[in-house]
Structure formats: C-alpha cells, structure tokens
C-alpha atoms as a PDB file:
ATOM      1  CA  UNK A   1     -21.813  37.898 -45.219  1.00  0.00           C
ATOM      2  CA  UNK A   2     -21.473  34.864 -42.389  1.00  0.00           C
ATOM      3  CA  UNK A   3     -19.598  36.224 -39.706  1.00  0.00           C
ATOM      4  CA  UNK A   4     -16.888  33.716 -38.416  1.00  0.00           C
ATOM      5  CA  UNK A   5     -16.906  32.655 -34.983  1.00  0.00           C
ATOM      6  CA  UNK A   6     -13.427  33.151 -34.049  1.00  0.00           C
ATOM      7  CA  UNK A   7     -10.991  35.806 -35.034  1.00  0.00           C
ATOM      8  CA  UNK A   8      -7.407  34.734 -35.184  1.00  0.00           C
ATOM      9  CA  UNK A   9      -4.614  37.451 -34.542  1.00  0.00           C
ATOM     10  CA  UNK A  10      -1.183  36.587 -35.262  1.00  0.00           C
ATOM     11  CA  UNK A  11       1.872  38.552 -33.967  1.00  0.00           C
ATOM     12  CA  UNK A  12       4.979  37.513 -36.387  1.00  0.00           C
ATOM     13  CA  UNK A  13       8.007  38.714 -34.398  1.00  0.00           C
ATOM     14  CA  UNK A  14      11.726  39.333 -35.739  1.00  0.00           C
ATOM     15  CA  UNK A  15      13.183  38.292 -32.515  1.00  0.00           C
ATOM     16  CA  UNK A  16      16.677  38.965 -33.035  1.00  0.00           C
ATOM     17  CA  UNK A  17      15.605  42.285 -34.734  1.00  0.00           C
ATOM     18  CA  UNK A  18      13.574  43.586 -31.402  1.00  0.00           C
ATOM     19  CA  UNK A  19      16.500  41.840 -29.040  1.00  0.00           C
ATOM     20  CA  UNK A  20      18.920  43.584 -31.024  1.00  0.00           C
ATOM     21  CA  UNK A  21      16.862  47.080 -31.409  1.00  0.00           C
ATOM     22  CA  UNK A  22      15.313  46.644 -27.356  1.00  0.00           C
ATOM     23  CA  UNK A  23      11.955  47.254 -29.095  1.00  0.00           C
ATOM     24  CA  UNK A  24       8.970  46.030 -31.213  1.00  0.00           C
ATOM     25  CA  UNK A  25       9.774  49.301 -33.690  1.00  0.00           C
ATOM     26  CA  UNK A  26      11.318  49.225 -36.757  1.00  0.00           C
ATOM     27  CA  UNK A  27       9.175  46.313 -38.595  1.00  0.00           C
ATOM     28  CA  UNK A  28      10.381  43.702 -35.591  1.00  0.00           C
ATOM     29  CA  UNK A  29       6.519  43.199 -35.138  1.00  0.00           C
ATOM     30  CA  UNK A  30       4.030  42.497 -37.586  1.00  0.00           C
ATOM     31  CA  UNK A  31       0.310  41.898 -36.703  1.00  0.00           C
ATOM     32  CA  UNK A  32      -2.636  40.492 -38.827  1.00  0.00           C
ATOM     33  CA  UNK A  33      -6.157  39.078 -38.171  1.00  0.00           C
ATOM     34  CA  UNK A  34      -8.888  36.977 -40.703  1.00  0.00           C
ATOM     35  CA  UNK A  35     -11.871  38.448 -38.985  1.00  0.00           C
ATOM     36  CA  UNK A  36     -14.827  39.178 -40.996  1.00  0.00           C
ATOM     37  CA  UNK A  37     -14.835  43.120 -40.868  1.00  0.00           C
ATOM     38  CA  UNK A  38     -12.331  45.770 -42.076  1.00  0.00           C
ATOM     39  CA  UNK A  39      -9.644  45.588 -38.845  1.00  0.00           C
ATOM     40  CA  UNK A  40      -7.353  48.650 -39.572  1.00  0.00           C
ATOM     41  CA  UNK A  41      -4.028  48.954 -39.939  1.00  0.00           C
ATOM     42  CA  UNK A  42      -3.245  45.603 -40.954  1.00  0.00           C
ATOM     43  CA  UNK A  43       0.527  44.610 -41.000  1.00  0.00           C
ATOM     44  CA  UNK A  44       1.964  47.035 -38.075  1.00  0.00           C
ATOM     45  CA  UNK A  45       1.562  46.792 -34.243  1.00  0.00           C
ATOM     46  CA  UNK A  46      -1.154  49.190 -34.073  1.00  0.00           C
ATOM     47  CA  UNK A  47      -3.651  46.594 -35.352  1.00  0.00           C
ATOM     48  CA  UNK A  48      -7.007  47.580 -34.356  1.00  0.00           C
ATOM     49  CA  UNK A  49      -9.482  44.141 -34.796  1.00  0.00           C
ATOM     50  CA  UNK A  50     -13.225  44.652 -35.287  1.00  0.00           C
ATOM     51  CA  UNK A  51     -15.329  42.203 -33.833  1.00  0.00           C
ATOM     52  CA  UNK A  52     -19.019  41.631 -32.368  1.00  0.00           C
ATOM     53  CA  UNK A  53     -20.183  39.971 -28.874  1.00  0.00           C
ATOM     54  CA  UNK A  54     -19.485  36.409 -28.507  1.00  0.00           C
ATOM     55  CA  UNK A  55     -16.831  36.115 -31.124  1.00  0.00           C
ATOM     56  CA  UNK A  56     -13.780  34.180 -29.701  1.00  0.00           C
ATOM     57  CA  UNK A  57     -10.718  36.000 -30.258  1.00  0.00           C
ATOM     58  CA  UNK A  58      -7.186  34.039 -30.068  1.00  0.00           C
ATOM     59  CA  UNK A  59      -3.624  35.830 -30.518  1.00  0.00           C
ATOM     60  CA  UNK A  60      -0.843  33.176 -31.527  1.00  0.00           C
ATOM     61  CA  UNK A  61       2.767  34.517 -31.389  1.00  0.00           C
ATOM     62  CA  UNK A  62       5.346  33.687 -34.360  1.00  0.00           C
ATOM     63  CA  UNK A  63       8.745  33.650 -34.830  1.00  0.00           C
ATOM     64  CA  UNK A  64      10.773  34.983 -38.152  1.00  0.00           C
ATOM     65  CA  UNK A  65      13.377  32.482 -37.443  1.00  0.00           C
ATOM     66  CA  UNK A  66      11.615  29.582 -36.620  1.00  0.00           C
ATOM     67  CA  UNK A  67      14.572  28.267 -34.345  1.00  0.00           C
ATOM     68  CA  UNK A  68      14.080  31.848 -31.963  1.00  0.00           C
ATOM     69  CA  UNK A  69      11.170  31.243 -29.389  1.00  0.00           C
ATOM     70  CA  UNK A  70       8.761  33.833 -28.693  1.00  0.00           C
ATOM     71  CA  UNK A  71       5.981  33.904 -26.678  1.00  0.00           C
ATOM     72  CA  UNK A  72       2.865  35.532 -25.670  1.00  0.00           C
ATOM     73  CA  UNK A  73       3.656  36.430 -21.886  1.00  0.00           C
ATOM     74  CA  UNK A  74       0.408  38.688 -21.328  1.00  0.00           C
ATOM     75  CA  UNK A  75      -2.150  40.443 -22.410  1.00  0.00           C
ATOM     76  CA  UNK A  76      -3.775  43.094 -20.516  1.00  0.00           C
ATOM     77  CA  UNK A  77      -6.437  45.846 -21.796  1.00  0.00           C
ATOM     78  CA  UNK A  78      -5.598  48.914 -20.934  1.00  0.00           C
ATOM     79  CA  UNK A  79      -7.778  51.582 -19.113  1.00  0.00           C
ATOM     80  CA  UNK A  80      -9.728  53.910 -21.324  1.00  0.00           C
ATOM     81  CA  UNK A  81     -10.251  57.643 -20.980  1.00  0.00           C
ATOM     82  CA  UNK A  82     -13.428  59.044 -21.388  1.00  0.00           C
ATOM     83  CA  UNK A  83     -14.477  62.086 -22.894  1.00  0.00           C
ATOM     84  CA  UNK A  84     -14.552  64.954 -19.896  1.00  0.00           C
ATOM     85  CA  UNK A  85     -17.427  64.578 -17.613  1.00  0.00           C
ATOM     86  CA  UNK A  86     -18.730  60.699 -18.808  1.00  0.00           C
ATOM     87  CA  UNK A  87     -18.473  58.216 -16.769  1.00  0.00           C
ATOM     88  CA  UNK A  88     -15.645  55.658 -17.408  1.00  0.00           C
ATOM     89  CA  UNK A  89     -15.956  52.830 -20.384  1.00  0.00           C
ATOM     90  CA  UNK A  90     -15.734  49.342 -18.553  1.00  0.00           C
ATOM     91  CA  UNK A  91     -12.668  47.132 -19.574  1.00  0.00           C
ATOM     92  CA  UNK A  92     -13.212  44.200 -21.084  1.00  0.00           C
ATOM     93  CA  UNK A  93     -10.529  41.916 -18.886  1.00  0.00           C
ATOM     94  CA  UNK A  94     -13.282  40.158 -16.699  1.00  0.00           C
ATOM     95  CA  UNK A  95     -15.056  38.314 -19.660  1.00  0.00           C
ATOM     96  CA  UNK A  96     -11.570  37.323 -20.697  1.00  0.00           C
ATOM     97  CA  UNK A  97      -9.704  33.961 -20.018  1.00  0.00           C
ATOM     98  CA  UNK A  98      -5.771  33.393 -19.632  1.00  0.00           C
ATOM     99  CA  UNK A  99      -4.256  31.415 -21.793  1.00  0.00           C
ATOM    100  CA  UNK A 100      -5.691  28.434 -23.701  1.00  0.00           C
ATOM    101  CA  UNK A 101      -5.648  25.846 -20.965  1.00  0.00           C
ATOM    102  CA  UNK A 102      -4.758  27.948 -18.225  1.00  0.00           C
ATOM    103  CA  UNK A 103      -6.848  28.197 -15.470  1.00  0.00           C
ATOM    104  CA  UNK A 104      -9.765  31.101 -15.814  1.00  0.00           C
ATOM    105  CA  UNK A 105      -9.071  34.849 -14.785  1.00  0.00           C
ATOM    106  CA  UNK A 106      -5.585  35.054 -16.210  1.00  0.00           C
ATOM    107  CA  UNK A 107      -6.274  38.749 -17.393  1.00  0.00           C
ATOM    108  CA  UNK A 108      -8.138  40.146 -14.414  1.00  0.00           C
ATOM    109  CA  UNK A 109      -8.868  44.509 -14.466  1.00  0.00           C
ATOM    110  CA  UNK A 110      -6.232  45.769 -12.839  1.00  0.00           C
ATOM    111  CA  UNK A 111      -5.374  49.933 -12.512  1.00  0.00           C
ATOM    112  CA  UNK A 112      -2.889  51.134 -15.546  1.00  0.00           C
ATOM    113  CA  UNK A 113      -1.073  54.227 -15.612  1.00  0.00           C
ATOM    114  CA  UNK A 114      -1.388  55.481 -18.847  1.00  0.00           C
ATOM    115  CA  UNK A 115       1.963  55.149 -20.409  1.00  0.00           C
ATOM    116  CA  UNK A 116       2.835  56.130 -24.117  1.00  0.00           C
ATOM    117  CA  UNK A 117       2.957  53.421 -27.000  1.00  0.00           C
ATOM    118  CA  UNK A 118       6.457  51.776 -26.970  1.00  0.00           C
ATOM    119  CA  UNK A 119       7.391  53.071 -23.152  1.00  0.00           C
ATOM    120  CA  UNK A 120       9.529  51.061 -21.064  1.00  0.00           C
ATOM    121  CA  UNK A 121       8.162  50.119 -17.620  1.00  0.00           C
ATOM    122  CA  UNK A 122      11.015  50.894 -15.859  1.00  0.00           C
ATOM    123  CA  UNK A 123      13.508  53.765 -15.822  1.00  0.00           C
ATOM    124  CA  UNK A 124      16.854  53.011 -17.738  1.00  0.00           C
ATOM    125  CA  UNK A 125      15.227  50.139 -19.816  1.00  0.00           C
ATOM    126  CA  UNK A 126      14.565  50.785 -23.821  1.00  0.00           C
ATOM    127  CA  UNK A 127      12.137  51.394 -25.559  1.00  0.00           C
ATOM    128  CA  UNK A 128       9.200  48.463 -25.265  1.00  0.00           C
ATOM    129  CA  UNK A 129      11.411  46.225 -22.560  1.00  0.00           C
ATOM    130  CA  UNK A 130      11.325  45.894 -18.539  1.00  0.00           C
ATOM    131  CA  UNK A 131      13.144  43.594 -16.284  1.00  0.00           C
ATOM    132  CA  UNK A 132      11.758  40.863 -15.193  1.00  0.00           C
ATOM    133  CA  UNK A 133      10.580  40.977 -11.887  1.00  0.00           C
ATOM    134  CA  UNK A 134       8.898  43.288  -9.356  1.00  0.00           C
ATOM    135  CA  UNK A 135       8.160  46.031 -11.715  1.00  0.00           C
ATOM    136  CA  UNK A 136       6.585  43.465 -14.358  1.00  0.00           C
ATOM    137  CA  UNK A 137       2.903  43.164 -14.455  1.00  0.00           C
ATOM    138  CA  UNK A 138       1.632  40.932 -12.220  1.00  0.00           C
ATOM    139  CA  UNK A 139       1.780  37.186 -12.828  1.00  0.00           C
ATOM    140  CA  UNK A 140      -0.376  35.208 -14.858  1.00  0.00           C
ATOM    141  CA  UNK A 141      -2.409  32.283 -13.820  1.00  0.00           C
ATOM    142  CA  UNK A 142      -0.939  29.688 -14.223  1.00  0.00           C
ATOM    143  CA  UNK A 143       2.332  30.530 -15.423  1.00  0.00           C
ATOM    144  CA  UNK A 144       5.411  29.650 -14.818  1.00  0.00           C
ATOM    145  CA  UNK A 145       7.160  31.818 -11.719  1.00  0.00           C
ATOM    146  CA  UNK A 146      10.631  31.701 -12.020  1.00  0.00           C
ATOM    147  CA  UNK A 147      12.832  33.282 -15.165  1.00  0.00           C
ATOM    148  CA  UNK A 148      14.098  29.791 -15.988  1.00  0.00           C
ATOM    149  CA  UNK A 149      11.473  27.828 -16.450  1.00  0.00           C
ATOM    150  CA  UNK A 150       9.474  27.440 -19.727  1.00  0.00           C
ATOM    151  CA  UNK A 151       6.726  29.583 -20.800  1.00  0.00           C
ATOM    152  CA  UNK A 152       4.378  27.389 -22.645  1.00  0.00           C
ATOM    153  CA  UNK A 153       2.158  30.383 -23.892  1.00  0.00           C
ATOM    154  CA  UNK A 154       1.942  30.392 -27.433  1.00  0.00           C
ATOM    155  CA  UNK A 155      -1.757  30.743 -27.867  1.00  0.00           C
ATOM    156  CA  UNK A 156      -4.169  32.984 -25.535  1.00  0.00           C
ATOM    157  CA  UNK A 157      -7.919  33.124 -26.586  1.00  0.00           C
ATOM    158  CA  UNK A 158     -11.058  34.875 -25.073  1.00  0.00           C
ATOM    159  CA  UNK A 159     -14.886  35.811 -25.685  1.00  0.00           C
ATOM    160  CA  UNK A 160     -15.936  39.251 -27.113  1.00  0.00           C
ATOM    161  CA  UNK A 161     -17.832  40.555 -24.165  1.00  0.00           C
ATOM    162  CA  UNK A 162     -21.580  42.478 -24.592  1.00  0.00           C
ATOM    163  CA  UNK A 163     -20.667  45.456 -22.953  1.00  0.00           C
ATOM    164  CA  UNK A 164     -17.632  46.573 -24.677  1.00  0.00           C
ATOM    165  CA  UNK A 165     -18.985  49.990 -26.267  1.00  0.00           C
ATOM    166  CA  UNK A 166     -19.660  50.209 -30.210  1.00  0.00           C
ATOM    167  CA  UNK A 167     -16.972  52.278 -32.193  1.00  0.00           C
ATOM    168  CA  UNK A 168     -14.365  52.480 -29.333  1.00  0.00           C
ATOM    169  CA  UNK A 169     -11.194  51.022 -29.746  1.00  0.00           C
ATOM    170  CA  UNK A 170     -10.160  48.924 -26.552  1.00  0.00           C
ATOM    171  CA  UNK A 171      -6.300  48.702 -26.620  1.00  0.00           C
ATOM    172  CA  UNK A 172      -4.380  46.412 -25.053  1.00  0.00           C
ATOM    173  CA  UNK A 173      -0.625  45.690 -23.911  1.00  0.00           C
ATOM    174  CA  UNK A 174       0.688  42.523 -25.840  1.00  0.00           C
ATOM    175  CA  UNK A 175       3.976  41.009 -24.465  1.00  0.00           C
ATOM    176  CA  UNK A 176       5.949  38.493 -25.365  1.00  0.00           C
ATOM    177  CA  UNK A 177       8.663  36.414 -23.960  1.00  0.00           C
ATOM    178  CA  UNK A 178      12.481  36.039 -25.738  1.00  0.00           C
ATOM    179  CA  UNK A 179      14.982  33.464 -24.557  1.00  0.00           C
ATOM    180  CA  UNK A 180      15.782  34.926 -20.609  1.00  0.00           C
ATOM    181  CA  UNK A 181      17.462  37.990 -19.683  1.00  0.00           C
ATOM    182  CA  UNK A 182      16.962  41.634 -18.475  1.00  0.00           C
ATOM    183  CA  UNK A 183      15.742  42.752 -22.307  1.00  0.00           C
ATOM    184  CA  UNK A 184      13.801  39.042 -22.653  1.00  0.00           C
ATOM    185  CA  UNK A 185      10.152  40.654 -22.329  1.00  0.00           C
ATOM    186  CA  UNK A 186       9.152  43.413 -24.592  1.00  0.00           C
ATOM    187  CA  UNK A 187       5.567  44.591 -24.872  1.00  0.00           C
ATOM    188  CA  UNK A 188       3.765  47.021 -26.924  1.00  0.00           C
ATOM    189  CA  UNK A 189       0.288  48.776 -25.989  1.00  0.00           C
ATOM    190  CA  UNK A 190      -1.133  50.139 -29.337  1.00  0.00           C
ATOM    191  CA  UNK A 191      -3.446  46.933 -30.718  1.00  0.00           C
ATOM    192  CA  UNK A 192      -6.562  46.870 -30.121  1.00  0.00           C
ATOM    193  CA  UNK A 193     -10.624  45.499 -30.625  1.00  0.00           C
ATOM    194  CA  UNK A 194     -13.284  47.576 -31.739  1.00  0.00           C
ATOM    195  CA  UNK A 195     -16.498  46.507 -30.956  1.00  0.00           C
ATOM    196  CA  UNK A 196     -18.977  46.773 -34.361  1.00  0.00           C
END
C-alpha cells in the first residue's frame, strides 16, 4: 500500500449548534481524515489520526452553514503522562509550524495543566468556551491581536516528527474561532496522532 504524503483532517463544525449549546458536544463537531492507516473513531471529536515520520499533516476547519465562519484559532499538543516512574514522552509542538503561511513556531511546547475533555478554561464559562483574553492560550504567530480583526486561519499544516513514540496517542487542543464575543472560541482536547 503507497502511503500518502499528507494527511488531511477536516473539522466540519455546526456553528450555530456549538454557539447555541456553548460546546463542541452534541454532534456540533465532526472530524475525519484520508490518511492511509485505520485513524479511529472517525466522525466524532475524539479522532485519533495514525501517521508515520515525515508525513505532513493539515487540519482545515468547515462550516455547516456555509455563510457562518469558523476558524482554526490554535492548535496545541497537550502534555502526556507517563506511566509511573518513566521519564516523560516529548511533545511533538517544536517540529510543528503555525499556520500555513504564518511565520514558523506558531505552536511552540508550552506547560498544560491537564484539564478534562470539553473543560472550560475559565471559571463560569461552559462547557468547551473561554473568554477571550488573558486567560486564552497564548497568541499565535502571526495572528491577528485584537478581537475585531479577522482571523485568516482556515488551514494549519505541520511535519510528523521522528521522535513522537510508536502506539501513543499524542492529543491535542483544537480551537476554533466563531463570529466575536465572550462564547466566540470554543476548543476541544480529545483528537489526536498516533505515531505507527
């Protein structure tokens, strides 16, 4: 079987659904990939994408309602626990670029608290949403830095790195961008790669 060079994730996103609902449950997210191995759990937000080394891997965000924007705000890997006593798996964010265009180290390591799927990132917010602002995630490259302007994000790609371990699922926090307001970002951290 030839193994394609690039793996393309799309994140279909009921916009009014998860503005409505304040989260990404309830079928307002749907994600899918064409790589060339079994990914699991196609369809839901828990997508898990297998891929090997040097594969490029590029998430575009879609809209249900073609006339709702929605954007791809961030994506950040997320920390991963090791089994008791081993020493901690290295994150894959430094062999990653920003989005396409944007200058490179967009998705830098930075510490995570580990959080469950779906939380908010600040008190009082629901389920999958955070205000914009201080208690965000840190800027992106390149991106816009006021609420106002617009995010031209659509499309974020990067390399499979070498040292991502085999078998391990390497999740990631996926967030997107919905018209402006206190609810506008919602993200969720179950998808992830899986090195073959």
């Amino acid at each position: 079987m030839a193994v394609k060079p690039q793996v393309n994730i799309i994140a279909l996103v009921d916009v009014i659904g998860a503005l409505s609902d304040r989260s990404l449950l309830n079928g307002n997210l749907v994600m899918i990939d064409d790589g060339s191995f079994a990914s699991r759990a196609q369809g839901t937000p828990d997508l898990c994408t297998v891929v090997q080394p040097g594969q490029v891997v590029q998430w575009t965000a879609l809209a249900v309602d073609l006339q709702t924007p929605v954007e791809i705000r961030n994506i950040e890997f997320l920390r991963l626990q090791p089994p008791p006593g081993q020493p901690a798996y290295p994150a894959p964010q430094p062999a990653w670029a920003g989005p396409a265009g944007a200058p490179p180290g967009g998705m830098m390591p930075a510490p995570m608290p580990q959080q469950p799927a779906y939380a908010g990132a600040a008190p009082g917010y629901g389920p999958g949403a955070y205000p914009p602002g201080p208690t965000g995630p840190a800027a992106v490259a390149g991106a816009p830095t006021t609420e106002s302007e617009k995010l031209d994000l659509e499309i974020w790609a990067g390399v499979v790195p070498s040292y991502m371990v085999p078998g391990v699922a390497y999740r990631y926090r996926l967030e997107f961008q919905m018209y402006e307001g206190p609810y506008s970002v919602l993200y969720v951290e179950t998808p992830s790669l899986m090195r073959i």
